[in-house]
C-alpha atoms as a PDB file:
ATOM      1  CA  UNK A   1     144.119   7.654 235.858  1.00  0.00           C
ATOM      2  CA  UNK A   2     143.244  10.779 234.620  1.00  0.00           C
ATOM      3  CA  UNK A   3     140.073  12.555 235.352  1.00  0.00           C
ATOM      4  CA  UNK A   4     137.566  14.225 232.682  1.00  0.00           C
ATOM      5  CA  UNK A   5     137.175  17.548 234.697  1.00  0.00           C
ATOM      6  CA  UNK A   6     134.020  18.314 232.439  1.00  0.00           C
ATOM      7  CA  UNK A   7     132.551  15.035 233.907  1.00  0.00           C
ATOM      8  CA  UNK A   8     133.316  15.843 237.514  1.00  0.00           C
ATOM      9  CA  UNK A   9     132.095  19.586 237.325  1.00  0.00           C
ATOM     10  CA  UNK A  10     128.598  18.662 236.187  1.00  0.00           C
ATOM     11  CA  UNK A  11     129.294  18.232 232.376  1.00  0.00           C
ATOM     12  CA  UNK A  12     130.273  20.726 229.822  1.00  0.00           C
ATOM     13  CA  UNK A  13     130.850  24.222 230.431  1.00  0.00           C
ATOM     14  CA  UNK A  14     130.007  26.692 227.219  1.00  0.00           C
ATOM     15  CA  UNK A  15     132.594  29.209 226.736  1.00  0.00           C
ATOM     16  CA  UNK A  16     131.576  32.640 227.634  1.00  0.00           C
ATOM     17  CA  UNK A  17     130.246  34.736 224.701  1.00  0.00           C
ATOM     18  CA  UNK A  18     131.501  37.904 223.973  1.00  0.00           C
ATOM     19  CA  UNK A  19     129.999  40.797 224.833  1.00  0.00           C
ATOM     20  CA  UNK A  20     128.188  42.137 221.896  1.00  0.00           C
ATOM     21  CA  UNK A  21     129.436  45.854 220.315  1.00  0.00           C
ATOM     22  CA  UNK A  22     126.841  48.551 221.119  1.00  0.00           C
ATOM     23  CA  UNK A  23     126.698  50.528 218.160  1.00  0.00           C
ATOM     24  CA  UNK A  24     126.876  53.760 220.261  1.00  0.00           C
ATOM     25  CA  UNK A  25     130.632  52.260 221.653  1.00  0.00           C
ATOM     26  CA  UNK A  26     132.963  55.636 221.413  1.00  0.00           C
ATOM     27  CA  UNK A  27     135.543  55.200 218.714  1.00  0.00           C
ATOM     28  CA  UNK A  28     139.140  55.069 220.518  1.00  0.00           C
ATOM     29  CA  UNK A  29     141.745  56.268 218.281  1.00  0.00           C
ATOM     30  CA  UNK A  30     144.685  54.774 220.743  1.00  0.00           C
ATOM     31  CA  UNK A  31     143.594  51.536 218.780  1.00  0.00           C
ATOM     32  CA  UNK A  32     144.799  52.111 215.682  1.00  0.00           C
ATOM     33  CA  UNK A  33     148.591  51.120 215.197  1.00  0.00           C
ATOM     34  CA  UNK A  34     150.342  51.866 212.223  1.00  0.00           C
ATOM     35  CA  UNK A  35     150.738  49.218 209.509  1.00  0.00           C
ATOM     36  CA  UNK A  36     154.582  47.493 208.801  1.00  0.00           C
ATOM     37  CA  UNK A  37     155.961  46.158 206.127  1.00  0.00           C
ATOM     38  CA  UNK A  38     158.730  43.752 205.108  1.00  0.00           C
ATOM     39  CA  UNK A  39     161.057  45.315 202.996  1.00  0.00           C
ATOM     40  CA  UNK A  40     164.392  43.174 201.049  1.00  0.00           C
ATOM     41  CA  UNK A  41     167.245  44.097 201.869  1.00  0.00           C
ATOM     42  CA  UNK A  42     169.769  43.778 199.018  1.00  0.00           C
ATOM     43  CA  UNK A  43     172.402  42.376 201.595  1.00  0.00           C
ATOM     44  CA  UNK A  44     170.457  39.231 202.180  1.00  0.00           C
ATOM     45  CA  UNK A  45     171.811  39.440 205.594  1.00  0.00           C
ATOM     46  CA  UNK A  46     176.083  39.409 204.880  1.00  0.00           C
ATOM     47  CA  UNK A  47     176.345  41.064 208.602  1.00  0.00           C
ATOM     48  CA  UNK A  48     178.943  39.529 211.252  1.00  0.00           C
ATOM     49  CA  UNK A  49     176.897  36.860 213.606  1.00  0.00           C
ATOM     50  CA  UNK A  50     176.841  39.106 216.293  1.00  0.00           C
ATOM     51  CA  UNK A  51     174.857  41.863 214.025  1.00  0.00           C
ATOM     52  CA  UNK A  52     170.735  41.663 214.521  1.00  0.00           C
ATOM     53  CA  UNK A  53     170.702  41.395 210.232  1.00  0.00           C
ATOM     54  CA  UNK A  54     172.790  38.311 210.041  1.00  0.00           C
ATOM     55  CA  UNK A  55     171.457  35.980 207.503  1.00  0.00           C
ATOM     56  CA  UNK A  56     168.083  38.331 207.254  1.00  0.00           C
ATOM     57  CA  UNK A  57     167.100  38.997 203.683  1.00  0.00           C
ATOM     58  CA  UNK A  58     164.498  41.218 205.182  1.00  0.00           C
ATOM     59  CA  UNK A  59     163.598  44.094 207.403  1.00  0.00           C
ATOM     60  CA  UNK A  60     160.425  44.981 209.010  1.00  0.00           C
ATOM     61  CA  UNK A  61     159.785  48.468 209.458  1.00  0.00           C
ATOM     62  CA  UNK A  62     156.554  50.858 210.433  1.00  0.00           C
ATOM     63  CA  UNK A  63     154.705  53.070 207.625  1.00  0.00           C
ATOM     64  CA  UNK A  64     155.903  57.055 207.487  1.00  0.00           C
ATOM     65  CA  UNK A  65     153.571  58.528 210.277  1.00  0.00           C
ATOM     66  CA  UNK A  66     152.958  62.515 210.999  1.00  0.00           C
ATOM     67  CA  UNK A  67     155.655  61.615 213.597  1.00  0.00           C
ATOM     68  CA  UNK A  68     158.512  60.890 210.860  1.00  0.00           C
ATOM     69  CA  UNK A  69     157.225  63.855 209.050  1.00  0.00           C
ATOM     70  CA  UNK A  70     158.046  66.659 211.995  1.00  0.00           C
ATOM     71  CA  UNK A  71     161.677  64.829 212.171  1.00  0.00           C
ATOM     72  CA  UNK A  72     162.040  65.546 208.588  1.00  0.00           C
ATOM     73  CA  UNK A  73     160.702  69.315 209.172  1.00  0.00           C
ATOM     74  CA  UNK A  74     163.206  69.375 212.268  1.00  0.00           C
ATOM     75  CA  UNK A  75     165.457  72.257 211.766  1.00  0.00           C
ATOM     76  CA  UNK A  76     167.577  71.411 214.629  1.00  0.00           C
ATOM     77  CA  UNK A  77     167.901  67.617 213.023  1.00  0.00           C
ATOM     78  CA  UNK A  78     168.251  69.358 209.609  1.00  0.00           C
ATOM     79  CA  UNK A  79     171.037  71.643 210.475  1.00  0.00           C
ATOM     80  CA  UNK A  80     173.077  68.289 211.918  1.00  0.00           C
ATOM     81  CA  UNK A  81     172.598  66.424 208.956  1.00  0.00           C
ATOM     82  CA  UNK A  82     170.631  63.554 211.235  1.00  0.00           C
ATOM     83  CA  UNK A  83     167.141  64.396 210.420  1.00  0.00           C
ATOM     84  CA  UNK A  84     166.975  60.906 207.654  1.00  0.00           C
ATOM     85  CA  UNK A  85     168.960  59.116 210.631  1.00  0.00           C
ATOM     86  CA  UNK A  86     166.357  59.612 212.649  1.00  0.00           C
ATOM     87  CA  UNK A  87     163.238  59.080 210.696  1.00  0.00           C
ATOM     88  CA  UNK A  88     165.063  55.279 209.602  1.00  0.00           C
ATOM     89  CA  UNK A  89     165.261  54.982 213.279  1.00  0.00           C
ATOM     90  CA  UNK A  90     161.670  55.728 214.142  1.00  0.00           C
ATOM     91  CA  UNK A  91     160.618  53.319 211.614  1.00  0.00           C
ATOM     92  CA  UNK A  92     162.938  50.260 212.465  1.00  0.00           C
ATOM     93  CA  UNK A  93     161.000  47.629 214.706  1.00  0.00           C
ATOM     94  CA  UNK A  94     163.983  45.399 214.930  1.00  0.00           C
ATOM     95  CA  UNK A  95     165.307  45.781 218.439  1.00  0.00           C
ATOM     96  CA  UNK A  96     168.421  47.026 219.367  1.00  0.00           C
ATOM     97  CA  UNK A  97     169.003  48.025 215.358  1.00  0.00           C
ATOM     98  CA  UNK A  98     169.941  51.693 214.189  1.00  0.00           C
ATOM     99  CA  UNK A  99     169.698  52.682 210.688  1.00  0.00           C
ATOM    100  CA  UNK A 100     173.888  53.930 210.995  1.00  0.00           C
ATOM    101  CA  UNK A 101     174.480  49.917 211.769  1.00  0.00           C
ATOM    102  CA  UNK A 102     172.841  48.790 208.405  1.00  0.00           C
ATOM    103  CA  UNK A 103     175.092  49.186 204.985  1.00  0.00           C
ATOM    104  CA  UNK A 104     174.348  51.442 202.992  1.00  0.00           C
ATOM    105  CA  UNK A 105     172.460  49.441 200.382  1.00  0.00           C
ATOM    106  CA  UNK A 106     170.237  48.246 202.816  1.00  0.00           C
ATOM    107  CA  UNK A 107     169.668  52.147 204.127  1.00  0.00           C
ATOM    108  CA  UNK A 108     168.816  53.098 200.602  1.00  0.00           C
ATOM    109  CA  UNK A 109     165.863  50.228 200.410  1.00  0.00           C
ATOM    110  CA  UNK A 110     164.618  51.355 203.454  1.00  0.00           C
ATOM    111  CA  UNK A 111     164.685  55.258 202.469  1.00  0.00           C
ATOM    112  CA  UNK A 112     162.648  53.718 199.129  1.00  0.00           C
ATOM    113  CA  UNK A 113     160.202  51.611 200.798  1.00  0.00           C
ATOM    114  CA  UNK A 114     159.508  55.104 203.705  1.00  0.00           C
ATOM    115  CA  UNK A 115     159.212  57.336 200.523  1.00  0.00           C
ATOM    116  CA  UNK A 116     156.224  54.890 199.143  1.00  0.00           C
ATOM    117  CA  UNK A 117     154.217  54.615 202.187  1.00  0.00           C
ATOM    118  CA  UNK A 118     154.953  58.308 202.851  1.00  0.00           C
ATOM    119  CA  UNK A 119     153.751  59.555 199.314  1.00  0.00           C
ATOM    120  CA  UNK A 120     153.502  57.042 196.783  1.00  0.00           C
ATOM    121  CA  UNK A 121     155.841  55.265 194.227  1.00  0.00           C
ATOM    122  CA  UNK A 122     155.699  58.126 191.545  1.00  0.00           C
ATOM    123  CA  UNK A 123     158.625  60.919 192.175  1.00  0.00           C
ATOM    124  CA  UNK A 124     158.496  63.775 190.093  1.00  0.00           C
ATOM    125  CA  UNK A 125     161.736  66.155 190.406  1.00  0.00           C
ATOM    126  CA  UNK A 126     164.018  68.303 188.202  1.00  0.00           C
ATOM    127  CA  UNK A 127     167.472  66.943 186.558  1.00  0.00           C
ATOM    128  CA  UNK A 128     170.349  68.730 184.964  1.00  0.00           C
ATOM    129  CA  UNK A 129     171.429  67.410 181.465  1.00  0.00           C
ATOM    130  CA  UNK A 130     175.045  66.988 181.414  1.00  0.00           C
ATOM    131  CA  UNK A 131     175.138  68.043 177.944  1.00  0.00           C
ATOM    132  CA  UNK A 132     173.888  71.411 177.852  1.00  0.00           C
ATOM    133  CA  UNK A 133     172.626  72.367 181.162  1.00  0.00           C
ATOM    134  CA  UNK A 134     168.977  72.688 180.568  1.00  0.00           C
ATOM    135  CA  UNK A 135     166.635  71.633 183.686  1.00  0.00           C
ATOM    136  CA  UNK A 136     164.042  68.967 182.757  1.00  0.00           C
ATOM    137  CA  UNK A 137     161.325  67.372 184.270  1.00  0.00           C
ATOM    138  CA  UNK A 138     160.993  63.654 185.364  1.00  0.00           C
ATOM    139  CA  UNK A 139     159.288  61.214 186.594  1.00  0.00           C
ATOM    140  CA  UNK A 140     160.837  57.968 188.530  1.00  0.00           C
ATOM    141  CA  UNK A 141     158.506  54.875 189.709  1.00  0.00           C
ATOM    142  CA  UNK A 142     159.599  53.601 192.703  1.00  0.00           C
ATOM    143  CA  UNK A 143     157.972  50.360 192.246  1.00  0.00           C
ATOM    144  CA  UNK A 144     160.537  49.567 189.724  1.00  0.00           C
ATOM    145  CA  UNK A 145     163.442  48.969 191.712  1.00  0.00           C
ATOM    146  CA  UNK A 146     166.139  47.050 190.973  1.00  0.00           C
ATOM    147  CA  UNK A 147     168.099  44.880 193.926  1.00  0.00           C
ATOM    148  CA  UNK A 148     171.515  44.348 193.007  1.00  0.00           C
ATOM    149  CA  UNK A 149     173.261  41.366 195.231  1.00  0.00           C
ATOM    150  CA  UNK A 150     176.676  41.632 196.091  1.00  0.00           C
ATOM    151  CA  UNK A 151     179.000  39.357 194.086  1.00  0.00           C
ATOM    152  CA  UNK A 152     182.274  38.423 193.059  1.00  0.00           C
ATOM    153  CA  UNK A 153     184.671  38.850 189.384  1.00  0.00           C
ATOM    154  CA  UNK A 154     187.288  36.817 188.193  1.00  0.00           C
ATOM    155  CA  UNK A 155     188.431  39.487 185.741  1.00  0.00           C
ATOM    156  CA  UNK A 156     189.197  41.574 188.507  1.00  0.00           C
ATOM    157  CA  UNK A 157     190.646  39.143 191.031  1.00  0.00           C
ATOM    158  CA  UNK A 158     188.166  40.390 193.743  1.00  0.00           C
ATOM    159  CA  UNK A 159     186.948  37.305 196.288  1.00  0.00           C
ATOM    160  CA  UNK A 160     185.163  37.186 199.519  1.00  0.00           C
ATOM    161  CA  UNK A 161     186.846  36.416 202.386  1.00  0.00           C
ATOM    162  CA  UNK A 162     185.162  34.498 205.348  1.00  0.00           C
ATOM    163  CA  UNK A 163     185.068  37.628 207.725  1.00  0.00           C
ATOM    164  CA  UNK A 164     182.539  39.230 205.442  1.00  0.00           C
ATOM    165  CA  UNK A 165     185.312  41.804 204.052  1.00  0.00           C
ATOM    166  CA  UNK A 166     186.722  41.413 199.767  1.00  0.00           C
ATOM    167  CA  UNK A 167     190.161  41.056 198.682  1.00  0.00           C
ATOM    168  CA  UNK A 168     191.267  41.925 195.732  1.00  0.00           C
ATOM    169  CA  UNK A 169     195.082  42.726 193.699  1.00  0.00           C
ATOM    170  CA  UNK A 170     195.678  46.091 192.276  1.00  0.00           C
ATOM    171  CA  UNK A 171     196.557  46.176 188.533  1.00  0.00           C
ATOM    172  CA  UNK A 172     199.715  48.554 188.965  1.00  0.00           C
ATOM    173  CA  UNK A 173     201.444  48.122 192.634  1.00  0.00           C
ATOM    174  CA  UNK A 174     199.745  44.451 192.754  1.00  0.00           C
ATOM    175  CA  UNK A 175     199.384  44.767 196.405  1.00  0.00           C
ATOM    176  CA  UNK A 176     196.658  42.523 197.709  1.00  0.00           C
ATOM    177  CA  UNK A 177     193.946  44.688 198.862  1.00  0.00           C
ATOM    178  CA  UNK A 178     191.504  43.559 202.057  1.00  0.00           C
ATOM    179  CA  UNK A 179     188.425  46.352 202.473  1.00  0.00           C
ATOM    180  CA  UNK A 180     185.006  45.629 204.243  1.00  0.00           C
ATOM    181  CA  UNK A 181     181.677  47.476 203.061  1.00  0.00           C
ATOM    182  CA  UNK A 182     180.751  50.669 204.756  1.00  0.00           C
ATOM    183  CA  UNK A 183     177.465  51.659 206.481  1.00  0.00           C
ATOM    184  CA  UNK A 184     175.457  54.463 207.897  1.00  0.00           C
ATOM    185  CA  UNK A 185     178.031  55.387 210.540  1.00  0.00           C
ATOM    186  CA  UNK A 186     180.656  55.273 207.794  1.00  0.00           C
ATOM    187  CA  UNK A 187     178.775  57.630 205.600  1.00  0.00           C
ATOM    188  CA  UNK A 188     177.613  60.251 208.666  1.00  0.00           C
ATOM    189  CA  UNK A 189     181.225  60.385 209.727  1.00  0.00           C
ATOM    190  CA  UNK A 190     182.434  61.077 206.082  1.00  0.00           C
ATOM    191  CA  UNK A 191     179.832  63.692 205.959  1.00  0.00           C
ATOM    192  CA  UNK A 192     181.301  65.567 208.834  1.00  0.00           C
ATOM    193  CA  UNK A 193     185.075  64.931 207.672  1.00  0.00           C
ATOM    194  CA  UNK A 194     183.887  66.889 204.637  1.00  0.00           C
ATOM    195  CA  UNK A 195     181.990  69.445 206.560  1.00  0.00           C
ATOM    196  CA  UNK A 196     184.821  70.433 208.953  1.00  0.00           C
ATOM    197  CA  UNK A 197     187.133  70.403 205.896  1.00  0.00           C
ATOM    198  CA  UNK A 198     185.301  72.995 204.054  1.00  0.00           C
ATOM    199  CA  UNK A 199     184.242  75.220 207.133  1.00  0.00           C
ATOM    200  CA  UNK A 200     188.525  74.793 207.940  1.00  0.00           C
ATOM    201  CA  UNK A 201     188.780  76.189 204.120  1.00  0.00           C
ATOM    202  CA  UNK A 202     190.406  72.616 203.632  1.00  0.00           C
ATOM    203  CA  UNK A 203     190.492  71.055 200.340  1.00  0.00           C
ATOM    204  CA  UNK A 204     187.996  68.162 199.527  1.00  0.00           C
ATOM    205  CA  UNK A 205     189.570  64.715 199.801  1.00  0.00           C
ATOM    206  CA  UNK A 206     186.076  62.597 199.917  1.00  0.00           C
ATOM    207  CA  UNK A 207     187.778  59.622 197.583  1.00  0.00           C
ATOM    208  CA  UNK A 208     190.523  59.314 199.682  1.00  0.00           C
ATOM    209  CA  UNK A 209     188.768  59.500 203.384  1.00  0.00           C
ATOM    210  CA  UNK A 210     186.899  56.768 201.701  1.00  0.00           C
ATOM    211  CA  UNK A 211     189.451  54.467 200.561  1.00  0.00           C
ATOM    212  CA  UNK A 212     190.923  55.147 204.034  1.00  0.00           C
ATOM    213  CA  UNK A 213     187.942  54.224 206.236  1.00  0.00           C
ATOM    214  CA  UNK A 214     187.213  51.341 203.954  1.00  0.00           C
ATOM    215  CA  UNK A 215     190.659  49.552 202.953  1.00  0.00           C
ATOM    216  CA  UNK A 216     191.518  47.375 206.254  1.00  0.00           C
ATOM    217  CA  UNK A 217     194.732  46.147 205.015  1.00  0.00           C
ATOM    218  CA  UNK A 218     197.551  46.122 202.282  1.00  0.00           C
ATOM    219  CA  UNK A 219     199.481  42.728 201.959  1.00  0.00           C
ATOM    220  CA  UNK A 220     198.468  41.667 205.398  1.00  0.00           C
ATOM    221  CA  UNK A 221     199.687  44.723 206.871  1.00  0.00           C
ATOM    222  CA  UNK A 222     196.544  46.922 209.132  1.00  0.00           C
ATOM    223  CA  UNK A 223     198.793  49.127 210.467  1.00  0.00           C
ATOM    224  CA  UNK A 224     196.847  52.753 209.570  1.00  0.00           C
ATOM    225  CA  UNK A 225     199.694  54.970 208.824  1.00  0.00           C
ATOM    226  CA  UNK A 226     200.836  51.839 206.283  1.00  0.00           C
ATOM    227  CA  UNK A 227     197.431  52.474 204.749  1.00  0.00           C
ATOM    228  CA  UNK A 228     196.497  56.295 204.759  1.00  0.00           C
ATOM    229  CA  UNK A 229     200.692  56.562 203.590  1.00  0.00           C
ATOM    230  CA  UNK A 230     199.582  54.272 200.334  1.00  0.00           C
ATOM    231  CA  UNK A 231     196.260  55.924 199.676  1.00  0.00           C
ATOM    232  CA  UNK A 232     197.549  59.341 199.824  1.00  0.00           C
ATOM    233  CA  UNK A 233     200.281  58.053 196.552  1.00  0.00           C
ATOM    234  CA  UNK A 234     198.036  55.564 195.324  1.00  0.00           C
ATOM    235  CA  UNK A 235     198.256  55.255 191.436  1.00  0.00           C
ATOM    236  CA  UNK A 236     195.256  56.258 189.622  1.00  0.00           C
ATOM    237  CA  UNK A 237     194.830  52.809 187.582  1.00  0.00           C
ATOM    238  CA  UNK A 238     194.691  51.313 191.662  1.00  0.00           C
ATOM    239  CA  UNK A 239     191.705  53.455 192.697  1.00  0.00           C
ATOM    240  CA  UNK A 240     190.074  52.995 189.558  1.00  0.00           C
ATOM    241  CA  UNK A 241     190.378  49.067 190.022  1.00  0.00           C
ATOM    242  CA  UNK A 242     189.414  49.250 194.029  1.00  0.00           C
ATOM    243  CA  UNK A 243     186.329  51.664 193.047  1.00  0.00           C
ATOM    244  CA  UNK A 244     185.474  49.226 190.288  1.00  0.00           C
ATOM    245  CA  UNK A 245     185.717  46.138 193.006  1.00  0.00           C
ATOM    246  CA  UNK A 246     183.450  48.290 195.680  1.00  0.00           C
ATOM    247  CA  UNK A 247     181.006  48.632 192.925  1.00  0.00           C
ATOM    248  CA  UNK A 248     180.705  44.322 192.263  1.00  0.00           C
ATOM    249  CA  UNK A 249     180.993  43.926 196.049  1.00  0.00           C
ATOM    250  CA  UNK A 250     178.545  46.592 197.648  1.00  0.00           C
ATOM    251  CA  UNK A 251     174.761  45.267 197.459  1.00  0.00           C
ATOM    252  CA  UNK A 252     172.407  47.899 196.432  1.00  0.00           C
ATOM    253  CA  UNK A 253     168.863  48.841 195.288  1.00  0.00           C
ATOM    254  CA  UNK A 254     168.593  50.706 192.012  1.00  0.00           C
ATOM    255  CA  UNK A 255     165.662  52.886 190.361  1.00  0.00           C
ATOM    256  CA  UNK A 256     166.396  54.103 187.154  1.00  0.00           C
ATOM    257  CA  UNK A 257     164.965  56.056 184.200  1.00  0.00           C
ATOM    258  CA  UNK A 258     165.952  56.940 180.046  1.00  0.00           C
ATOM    259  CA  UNK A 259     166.182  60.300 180.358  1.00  0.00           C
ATOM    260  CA  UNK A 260     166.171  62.362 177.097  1.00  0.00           C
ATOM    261  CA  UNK A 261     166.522  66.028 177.062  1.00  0.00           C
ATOM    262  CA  UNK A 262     164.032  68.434 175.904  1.00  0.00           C
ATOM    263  CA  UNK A 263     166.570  71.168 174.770  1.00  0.00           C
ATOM    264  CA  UNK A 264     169.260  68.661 172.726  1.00  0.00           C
ATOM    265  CA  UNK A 265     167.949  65.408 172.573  1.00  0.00           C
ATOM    266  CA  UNK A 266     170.811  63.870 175.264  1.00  0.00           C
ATOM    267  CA  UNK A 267     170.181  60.458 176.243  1.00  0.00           C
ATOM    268  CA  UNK A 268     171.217  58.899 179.234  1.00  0.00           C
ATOM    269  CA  UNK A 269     169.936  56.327 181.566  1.00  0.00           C
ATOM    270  CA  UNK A 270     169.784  58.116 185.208  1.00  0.00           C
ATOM    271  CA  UNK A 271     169.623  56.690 188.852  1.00  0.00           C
ATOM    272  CA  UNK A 272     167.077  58.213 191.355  1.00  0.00           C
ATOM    273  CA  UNK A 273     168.810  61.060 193.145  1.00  0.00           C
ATOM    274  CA  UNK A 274     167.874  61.525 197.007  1.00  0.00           C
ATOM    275  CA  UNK A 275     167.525  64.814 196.730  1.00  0.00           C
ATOM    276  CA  UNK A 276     165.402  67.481 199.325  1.00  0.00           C
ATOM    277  CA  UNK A 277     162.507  67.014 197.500  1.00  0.00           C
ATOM    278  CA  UNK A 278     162.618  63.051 198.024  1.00  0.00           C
ATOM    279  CA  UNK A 279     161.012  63.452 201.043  1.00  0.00           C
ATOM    280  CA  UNK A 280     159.131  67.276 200.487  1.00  0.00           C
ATOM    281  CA  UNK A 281     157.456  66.628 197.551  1.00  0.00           C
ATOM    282  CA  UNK A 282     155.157  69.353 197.651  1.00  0.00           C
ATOM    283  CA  UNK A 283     157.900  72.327 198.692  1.00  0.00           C
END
């Protein structure tokens, strides 16, 4: 039988009070933590099971601090192109997640949802019109992003496959077409491709090191000199099609704005560019 411990102790015990706040108690600033937030990620989670996203539609990270700010200012982190790296990978609270893991849809929310908390949704900077050249001023509001899911298309014969990756069939060589979505790592390594190229006085080729890091087989075959041979005399009405498929496939987050020039009246609607000043808006 059990006992009633309040019984056997002499009946009941009141719970200690807490000790009351003096009001001369020194502030401690250690205290404060920085507030998170849960930002969408316009994957909704299509990782492999072994990734820390899979089936996530969301990602908690920290708000910008003065911390993120001197990695931005970093000259050192500037000069190797991994300053943005590493501010996404101060602010991640996922464990054992970098930012170069995450697709690149899902980086570009996260860059969005830093710039907010960092300096608010409004985003003034400077565009080129593409019809005369004149620089004009505008103004993008964050808050009125757009998250565009990945998806398939019948007219173009591109389909999912179980592993995560798309397969589509090219309109001229009709060669069935197997490529998987790139991410951060992808995009830092075609960064450097193109930086060694040009300090090598090497011709650009940023299309094709794409199609090459992202097309993981051609009629079954995965063999890479089958693929890099096929990309390098690929037919422009194929890389118009398998740029056309990426597009459908590749989950994104979209902020966008009717421009209209000052000097001729263009009109055009235009995507948010991450440019310096994204992050520097008062330089």
């Amino acid at each position: 039988m059990n006992r009633n411990n309040q019984d056997r102790l002499g009946g009941h015990r009141p719970t200690p009070a807490e000790p009351p706040v003096q009001a001369n108690q020194a502030f401690d600033p250690l205290s404060f933590v920085a507030p998170t937030e849960f930002v969408e990620i316009p994957s909704g989670g299509m990782y492999p099971e072994n990734h820390p996203m899979h089936g996530k539609d969301v990602l908690e990270i920290r708000f910008m601090t003065a911390k993120e700010e001197d990695i931005l200012s970093s000259q050192t982190l500037l000069k190797k192109g991994i300053a943005l790296e590493r501010m996404l990978d101060s602010l991640i609270i996922e464990n054992g997640l970098k930012a170069r893991d995450l697709l690149i849809g899902d980086r570009n929310a996260l860059i969005i949802a830093a710039r907010i908390s960092g300096y608010g949704a409004n985003y003034k900077t400077q565009t080129i019109c593409p019809a005369c050249g004149g620089r004009s001023h505008i103004d993008f509001d964050l808050n009125k992003r757009a998250i565009k899911k990945s998806s398939e298309s019948e007219t173009l014969k591109l389909e999912k496959l179980k592993n995560g990756n798309f397969q589509t069939q090219t309109p001229y060589s009709k060669f069935k077409i197997e490529f998987r979505l790139l991410n951060g790592k992808d995009e830092m390594n075609l960064s450097r491709i193109n930086i060694d190229k040009k300090k090598n006085k090497m011709p650009e080729s940023y299309l094709t090191d794409q199609f090459k890091m992202m097309i993981v087989s051609i009629e079954g075959h995965n063999d890479k000199s089958i693929i890099e041979r096929y990309v390098d005399n690929m037919p422009t009405r194929d890389s118009r099609h398998i740029r056309a498929c990426y597009k459908i496939a590749s989950p994104d987050v979209k902020v966008t704005h009717d421009f209209s020039c000052v000097s001729c009246s263009y009109e055009q609607e235009l995507e948010v560019p991450f440019n310096a000043d994204f992050f520097w808006p008062d330089r």
